[in-house]
Protein backbone atom coordinates (compact mmCIF):
# COMPACT_ATOMS: atom_id res chain seq x y z
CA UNK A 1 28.60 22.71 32.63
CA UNK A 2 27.42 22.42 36.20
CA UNK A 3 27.05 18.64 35.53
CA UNK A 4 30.84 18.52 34.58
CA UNK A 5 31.85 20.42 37.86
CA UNK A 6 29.98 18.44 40.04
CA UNK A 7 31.50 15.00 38.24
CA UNK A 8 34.75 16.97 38.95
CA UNK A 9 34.01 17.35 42.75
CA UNK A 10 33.04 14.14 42.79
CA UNK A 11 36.36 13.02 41.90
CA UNK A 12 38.31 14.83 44.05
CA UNK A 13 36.03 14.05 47.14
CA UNK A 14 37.04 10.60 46.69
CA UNK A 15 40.63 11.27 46.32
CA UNK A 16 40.10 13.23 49.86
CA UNK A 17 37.95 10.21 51.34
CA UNK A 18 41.42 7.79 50.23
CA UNK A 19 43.64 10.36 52.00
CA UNK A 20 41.21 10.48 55.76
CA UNK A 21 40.80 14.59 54.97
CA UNK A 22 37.67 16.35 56.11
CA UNK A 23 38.16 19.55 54.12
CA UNK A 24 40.56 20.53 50.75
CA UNK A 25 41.78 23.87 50.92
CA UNK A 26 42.24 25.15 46.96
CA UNK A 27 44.48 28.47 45.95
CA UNK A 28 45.75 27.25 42.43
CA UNK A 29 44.02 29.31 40.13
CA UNK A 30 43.76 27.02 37.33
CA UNK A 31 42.29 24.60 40.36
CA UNK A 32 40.31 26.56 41.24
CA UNK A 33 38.78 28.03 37.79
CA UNK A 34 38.57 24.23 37.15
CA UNK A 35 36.19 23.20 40.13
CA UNK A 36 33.91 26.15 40.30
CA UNK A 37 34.36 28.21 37.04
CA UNK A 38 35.73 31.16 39.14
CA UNK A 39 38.05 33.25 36.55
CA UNK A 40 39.18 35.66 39.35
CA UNK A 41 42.68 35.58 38.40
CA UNK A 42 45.99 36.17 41.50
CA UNK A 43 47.90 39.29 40.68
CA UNK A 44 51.43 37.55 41.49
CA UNK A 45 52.48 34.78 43.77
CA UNK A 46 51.86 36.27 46.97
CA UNK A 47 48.05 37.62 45.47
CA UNK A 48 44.98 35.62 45.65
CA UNK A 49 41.88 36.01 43.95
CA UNK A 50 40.11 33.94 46.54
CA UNK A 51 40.21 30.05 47.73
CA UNK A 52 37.74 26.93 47.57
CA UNK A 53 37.28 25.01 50.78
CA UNK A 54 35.71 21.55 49.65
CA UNK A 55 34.04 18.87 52.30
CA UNK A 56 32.23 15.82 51.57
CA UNK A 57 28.89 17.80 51.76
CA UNK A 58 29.85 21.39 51.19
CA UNK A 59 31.74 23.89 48.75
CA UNK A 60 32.98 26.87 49.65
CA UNK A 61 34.75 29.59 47.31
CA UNK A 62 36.34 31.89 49.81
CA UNK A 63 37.07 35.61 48.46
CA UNK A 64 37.38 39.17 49.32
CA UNK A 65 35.01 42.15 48.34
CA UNK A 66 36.39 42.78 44.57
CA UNK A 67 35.55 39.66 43.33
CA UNK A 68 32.42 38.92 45.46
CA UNK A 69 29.73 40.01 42.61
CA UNK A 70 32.04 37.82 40.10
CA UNK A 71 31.80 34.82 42.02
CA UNK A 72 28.06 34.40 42.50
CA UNK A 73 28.04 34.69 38.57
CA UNK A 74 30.52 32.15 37.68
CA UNK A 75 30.05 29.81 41.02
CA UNK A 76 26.50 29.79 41.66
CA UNK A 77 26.98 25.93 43.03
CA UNK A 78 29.33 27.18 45.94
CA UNK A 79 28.65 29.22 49.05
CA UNK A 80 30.25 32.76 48.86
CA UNK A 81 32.01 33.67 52.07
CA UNK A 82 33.62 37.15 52.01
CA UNK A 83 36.56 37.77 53.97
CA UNK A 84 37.57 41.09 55.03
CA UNK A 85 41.04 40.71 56.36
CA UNK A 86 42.75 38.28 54.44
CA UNK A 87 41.97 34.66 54.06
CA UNK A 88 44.40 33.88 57.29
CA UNK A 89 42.46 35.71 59.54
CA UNK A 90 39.14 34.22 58.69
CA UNK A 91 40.20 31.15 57.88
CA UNK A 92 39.57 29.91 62.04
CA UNK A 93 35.86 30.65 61.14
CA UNK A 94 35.52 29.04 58.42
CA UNK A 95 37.17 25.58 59.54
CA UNK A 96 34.79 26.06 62.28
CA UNK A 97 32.29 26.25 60.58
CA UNK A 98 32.96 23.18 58.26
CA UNK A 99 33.71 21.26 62.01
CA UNK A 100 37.36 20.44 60.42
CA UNK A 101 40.20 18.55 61.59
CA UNK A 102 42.52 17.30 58.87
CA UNK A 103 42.76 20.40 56.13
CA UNK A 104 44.67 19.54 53.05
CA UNK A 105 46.49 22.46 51.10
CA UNK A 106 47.84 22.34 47.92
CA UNK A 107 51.73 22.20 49.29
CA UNK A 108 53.41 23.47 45.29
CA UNK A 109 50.95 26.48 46.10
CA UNK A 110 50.84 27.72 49.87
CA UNK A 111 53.87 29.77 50.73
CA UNK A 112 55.71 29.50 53.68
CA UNK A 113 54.76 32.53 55.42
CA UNK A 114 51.32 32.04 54.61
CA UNK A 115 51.74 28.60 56.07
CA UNK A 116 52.75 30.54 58.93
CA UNK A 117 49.88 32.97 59.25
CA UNK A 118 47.52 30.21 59.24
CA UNK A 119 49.18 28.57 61.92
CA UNK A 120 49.28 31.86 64.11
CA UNK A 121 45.57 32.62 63.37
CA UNK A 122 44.31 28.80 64.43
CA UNK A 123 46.51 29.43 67.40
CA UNK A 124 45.33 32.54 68.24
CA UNK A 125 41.46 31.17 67.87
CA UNK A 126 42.74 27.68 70.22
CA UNK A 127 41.41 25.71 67.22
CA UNK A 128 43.03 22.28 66.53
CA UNK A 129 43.45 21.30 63.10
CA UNK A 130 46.13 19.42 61.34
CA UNK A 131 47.39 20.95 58.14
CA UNK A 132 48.38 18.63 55.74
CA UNK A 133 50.51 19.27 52.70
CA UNK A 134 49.19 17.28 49.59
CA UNK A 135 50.31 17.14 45.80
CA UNK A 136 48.55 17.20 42.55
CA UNK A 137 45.32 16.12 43.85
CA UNK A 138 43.35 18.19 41.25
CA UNK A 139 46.19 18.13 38.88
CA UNK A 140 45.87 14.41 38.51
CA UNK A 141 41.79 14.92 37.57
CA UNK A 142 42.51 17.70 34.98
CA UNK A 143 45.43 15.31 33.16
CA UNK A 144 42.41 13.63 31.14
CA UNK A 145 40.63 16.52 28.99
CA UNK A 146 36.55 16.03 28.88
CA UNK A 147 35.82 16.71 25.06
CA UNK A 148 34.48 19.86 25.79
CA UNK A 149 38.23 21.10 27.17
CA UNK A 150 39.86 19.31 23.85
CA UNK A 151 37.43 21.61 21.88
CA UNK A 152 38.36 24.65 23.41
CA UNK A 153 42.28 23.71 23.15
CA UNK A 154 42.01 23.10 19.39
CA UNK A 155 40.29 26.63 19.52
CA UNK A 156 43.00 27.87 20.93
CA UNK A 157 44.95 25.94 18.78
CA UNK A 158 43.73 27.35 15.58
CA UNK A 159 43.72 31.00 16.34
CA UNK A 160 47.45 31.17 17.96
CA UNK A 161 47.90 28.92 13.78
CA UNK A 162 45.88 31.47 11.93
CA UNK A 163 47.86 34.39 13.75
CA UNK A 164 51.22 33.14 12.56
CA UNK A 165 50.47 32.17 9.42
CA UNK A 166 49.55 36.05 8.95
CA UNK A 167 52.91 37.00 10.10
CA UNK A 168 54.86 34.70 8.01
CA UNK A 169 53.84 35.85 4.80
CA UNK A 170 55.10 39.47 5.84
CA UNK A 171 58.56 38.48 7.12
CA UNK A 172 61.46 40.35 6.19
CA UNK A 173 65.20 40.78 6.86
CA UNK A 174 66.47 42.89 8.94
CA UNK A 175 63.19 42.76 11.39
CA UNK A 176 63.96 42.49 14.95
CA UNK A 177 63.10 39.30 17.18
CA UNK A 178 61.69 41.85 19.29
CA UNK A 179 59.49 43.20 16.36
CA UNK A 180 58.22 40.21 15.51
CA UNK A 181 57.70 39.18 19.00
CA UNK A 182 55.51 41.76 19.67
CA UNK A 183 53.60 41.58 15.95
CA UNK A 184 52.68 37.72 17.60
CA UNK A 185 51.17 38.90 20.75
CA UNK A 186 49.47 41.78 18.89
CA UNK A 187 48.24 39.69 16.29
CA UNK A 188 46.86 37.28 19.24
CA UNK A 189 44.59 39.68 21.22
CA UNK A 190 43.23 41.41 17.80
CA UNK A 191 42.10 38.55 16.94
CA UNK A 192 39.99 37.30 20.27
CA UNK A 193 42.75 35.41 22.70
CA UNK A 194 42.50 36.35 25.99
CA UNK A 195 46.23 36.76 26.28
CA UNK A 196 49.02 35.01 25.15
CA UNK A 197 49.71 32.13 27.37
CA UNK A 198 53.43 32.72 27.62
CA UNK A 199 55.45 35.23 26.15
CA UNK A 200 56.58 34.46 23.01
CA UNK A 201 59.66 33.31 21.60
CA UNK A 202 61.73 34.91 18.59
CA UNK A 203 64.71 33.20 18.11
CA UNK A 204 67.43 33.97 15.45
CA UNK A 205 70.62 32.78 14.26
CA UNK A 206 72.52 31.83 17.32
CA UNK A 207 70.13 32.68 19.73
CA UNK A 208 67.92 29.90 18.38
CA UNK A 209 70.24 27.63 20.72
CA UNK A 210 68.94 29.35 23.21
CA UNK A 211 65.74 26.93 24.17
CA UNK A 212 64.04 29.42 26.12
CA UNK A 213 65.52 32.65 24.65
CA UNK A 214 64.13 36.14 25.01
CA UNK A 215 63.60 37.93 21.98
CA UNK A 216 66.37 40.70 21.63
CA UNK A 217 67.02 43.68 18.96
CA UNK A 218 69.16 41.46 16.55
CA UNK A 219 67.84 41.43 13.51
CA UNK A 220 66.77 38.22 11.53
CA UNK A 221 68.95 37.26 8.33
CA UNK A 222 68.83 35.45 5.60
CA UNK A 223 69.11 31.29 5.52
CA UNK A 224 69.57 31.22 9.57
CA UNK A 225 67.35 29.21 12.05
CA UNK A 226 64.95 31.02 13.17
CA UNK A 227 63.01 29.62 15.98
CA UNK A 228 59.42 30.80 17.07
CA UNK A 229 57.56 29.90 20.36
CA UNK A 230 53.80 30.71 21.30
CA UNK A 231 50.20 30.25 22.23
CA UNK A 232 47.00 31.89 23.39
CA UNK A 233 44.44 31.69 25.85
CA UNK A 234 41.24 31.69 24.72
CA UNK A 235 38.54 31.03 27.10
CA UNK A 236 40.56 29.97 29.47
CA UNK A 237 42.57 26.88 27.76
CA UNK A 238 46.36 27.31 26.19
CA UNK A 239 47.76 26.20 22.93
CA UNK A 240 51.51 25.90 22.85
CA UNK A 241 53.50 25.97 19.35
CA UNK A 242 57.14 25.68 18.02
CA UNK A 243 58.02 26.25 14.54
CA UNK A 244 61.27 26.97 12.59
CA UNK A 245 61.48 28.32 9.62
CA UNK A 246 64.50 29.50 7.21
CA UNK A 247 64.37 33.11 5.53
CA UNK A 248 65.37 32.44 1.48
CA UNK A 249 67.57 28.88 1.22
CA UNK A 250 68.82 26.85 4.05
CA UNK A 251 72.00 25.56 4.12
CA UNK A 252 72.70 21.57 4.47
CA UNK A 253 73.22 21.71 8.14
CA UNK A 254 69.93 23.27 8.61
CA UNK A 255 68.26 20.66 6.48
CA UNK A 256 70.26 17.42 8.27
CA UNK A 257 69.55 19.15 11.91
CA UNK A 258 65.80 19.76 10.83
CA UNK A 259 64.84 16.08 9.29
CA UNK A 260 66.32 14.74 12.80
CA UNK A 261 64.04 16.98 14.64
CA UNK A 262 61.25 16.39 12.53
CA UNK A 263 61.88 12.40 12.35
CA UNK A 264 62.17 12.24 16.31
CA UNK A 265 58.80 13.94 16.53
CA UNK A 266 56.84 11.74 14.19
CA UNK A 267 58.45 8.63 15.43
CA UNK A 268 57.62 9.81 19.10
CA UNK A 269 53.75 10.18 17.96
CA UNK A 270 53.49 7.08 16.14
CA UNK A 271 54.89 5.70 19.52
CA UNK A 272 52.20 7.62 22.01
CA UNK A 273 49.67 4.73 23.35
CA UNK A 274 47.43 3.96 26.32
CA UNK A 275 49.30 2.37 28.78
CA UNK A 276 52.81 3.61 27.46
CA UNK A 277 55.06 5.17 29.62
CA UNK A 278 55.76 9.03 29.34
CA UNK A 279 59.83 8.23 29.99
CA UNK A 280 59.19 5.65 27.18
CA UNK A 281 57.84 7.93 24.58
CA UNK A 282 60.67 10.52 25.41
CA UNK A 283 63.38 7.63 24.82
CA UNK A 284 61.76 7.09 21.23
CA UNK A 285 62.71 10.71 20.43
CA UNK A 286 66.07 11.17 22.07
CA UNK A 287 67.36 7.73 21.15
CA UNK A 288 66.60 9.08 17.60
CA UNK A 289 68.52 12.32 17.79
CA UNK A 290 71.42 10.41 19.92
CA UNK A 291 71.86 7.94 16.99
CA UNK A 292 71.95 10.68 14.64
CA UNK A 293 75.18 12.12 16.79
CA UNK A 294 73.04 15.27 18.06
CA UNK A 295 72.37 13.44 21.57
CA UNK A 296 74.05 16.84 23.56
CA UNK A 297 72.23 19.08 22.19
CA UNK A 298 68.68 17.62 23.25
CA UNK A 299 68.68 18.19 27.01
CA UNK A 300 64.76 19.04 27.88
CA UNK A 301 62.14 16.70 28.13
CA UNK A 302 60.14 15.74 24.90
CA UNK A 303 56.63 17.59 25.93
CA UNK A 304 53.88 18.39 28.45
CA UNK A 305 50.68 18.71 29.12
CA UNK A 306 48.19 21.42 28.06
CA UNK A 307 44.96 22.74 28.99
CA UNK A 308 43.91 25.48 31.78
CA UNK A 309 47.88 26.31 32.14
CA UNK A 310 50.51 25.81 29.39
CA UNK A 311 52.56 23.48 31.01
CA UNK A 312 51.00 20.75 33.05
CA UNK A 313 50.79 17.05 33.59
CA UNK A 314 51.79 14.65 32.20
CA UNK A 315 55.51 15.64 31.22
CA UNK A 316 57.02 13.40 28.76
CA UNK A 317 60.74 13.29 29.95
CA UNK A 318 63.16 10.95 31.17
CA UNK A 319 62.11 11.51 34.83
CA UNK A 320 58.62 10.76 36.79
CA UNK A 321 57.44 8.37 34.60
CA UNK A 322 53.60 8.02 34.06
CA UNK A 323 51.54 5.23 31.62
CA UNK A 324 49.25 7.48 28.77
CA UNK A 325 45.95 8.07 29.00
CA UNK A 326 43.12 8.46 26.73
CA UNK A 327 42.13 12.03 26.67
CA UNK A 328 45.46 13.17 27.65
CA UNK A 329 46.63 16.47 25.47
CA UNK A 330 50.74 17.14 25.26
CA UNK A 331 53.29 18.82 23.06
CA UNK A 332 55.71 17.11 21.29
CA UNK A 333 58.61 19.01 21.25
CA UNK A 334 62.11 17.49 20.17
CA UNK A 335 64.77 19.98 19.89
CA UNK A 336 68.40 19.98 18.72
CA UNK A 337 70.48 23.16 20.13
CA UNK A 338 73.92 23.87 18.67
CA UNK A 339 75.94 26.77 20.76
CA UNK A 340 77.53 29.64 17.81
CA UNK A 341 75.04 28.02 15.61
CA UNK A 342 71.47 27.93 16.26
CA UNK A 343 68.89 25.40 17.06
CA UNK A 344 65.17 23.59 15.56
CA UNK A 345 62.83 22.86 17.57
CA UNK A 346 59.08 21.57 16.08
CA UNK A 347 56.42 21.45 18.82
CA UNK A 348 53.00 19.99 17.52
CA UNK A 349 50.04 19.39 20.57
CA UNK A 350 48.31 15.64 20.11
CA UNK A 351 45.50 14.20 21.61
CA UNK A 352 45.04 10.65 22.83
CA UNK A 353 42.43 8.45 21.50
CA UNK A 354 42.51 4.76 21.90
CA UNK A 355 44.28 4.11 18.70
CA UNK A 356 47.12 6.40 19.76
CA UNK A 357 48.05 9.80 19.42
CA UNK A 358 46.03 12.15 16.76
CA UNK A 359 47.77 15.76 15.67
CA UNK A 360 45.55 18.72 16.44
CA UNK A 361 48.00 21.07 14.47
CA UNK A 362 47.52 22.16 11.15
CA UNK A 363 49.93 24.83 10.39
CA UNK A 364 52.21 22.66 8.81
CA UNK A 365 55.91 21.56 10.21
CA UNK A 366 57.68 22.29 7.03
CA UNK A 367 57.52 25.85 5.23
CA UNK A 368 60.94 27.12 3.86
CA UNK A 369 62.24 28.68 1.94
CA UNK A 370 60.18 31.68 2.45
């Protein structure tokens, strides 16, 4: 493992060498679990568990007195420097210290205000140093998954597959979304995930056209759509699942909107190949479901990338186009959403190899009536 971090410093040291900065200022936490192998997680948004300060010659994990013992455990390659007043106020020190003058930050993470505070403090200590925003420097080095990370996704994978499969086979009418909701993220930690790694999604009858829909008292009835949404976190990677299943018969619009769904998907995968473009594989899919006359009812992007956070890059949408790598992990997620009736979505996670994409599911898509 310490060879793999160092490899992964030694990436992003170039990227700051092609950019002229001295020093790299990290406060993502999936960053900054994925440089050191510091788990100290932030409370909230405007919480930190502690920040890495990277140089060409030095590595620095930055943190305050409840996760000091924690971080000489899990970060034995990086210098421990405790702050006792807030990373702000000691932050003078430690550019001092590390003779900077062009700090990057990670600008989708730094607040304003704490912007701010830094700026007062450097003030405050006459020290000149340019801040300098920057944007997915370490998010472009996770994108590719070492095989080590693909293992622990299709861990991650199986348990969030073995979990439902449990609760399937106990479903009945006239159980709540919420019920079943919470039998998922139950189910989850008894069985080893850390936590989920969102909260799931229950979806029922109309609601299911409701992409992101939070799971309510209605009960679930027979032959209506219902749609289900989760993953874990299990040592630290995601998995991120969509089925939708049918209690007892479905009816024929069920079955039409369903094959579309389930057609896009497969003809998106088949279409998933190094050096193809992210907005390319999305058009497979939606150009699909738009020929099939359901082309207003698809309005999010076809999938994203998974690994230390649910959703991550690459997206595979219409917008920000990337080319596919190998080693890249996404979701493939068509979904057709029909207001007063309900919606199907059918979310699978695939790996790329040089041959193209490979399924790491194997709950199956298909599994009504039940």
């Amino acid at each position: 493992m310490e060879e793999t971090k160092n490899n992964r410093l030694a990436r992003l040291r170039t990227c700051l060498e092609d950019q002229a900065l001295d020093t790299f200022l990290v406060l993502q936490g999936e960053n900054r679990r994925y440089l050191s192998g510091f788990t100290g997680e932030d409370g909230q948004f405007d919480e930190s568990a502690g920040a890495l300060l990277i140089t060409p010659e030095r590595q620095i994990l930055a943190t305050d007195s409840r996760y000091e013992t924690q971080a000489r455990i899990e970060a034995p390659e990086f210098e421990i420097y405790r702050y006792r007043e807030g990373l702000a106020s000691s932050l003078p020190e430690i550019l001092r210290m590390l003779r900077t003058e062009r700090l990057g930050f990670e600008s989708a993470r730094l607040s304003y205000l704490q912007f701010q505070k830094f700026q007062e403090h450097l003030r405050k200590e006459t020290l000149t140093v340019s801040l300098v925003p920057t944007e997915n420097l370490v998010e472009e080095i996770r994108m590719t998954k070492e095989p080590q990370e693909i293992e622990a996704i299709k861990k991650s994978l199986a348990l969030s597959e073995s979990v439902f499969e449990t609760m399937v086979n106990t479903l009945c009418v006239g159980t709540s979304e919420k019920e079943l909701a919470w039998a998922m993220e139950k189910g989850l930690r008894e069985s080893g995930a850390e936590s989920v790694a969102f909260p799931p999604i229950v979806a029922s009858g109309p609601n299911a056209a409701l992409p992101h829909a939070i799971p309510a008292d209605r009960p679930i009835g027979r032959g209506e759509p219902i749609l289900f949404d989760w993953g874990a976190r299990l040592n630290g990677y995601c998995s991120d699942i969509s089925r939708t299943i049918v209690l007892g018969s479905p009816d024929d619009t069920f079955k039409k909107v369903y094959q579309v769904v389930q057609d896009a998907q497969s003809m998106a995968i088949e279409g998933m190949k190094p050096g193809v473009s992210t907005q390319a594989v999305d058009k497979i899919a939606r150009d699909h479901i738009t020929a099939k006359g359901f082309g207003n009812y698809f309005g999010h992007g076809l999938g994203h990338g998974v690994g230390l956070a649910t959703h991550e890059k690459p997206n595979l949408s219409p917008i920000r186009p990337m080319n596919l790598e190998v080693g890249m992990v996404t979701t493939v997620e068509p979904g057709i959403y029909i207001p007063g009736w309900g919606g199907v979505r059918l979310e699978n996670m695939v790996v790329l190899k040089k041959d193209g994409a490979v399924v790491l599911n194997r709950y199956p898509l298909a599994r009504w009536p039940v």
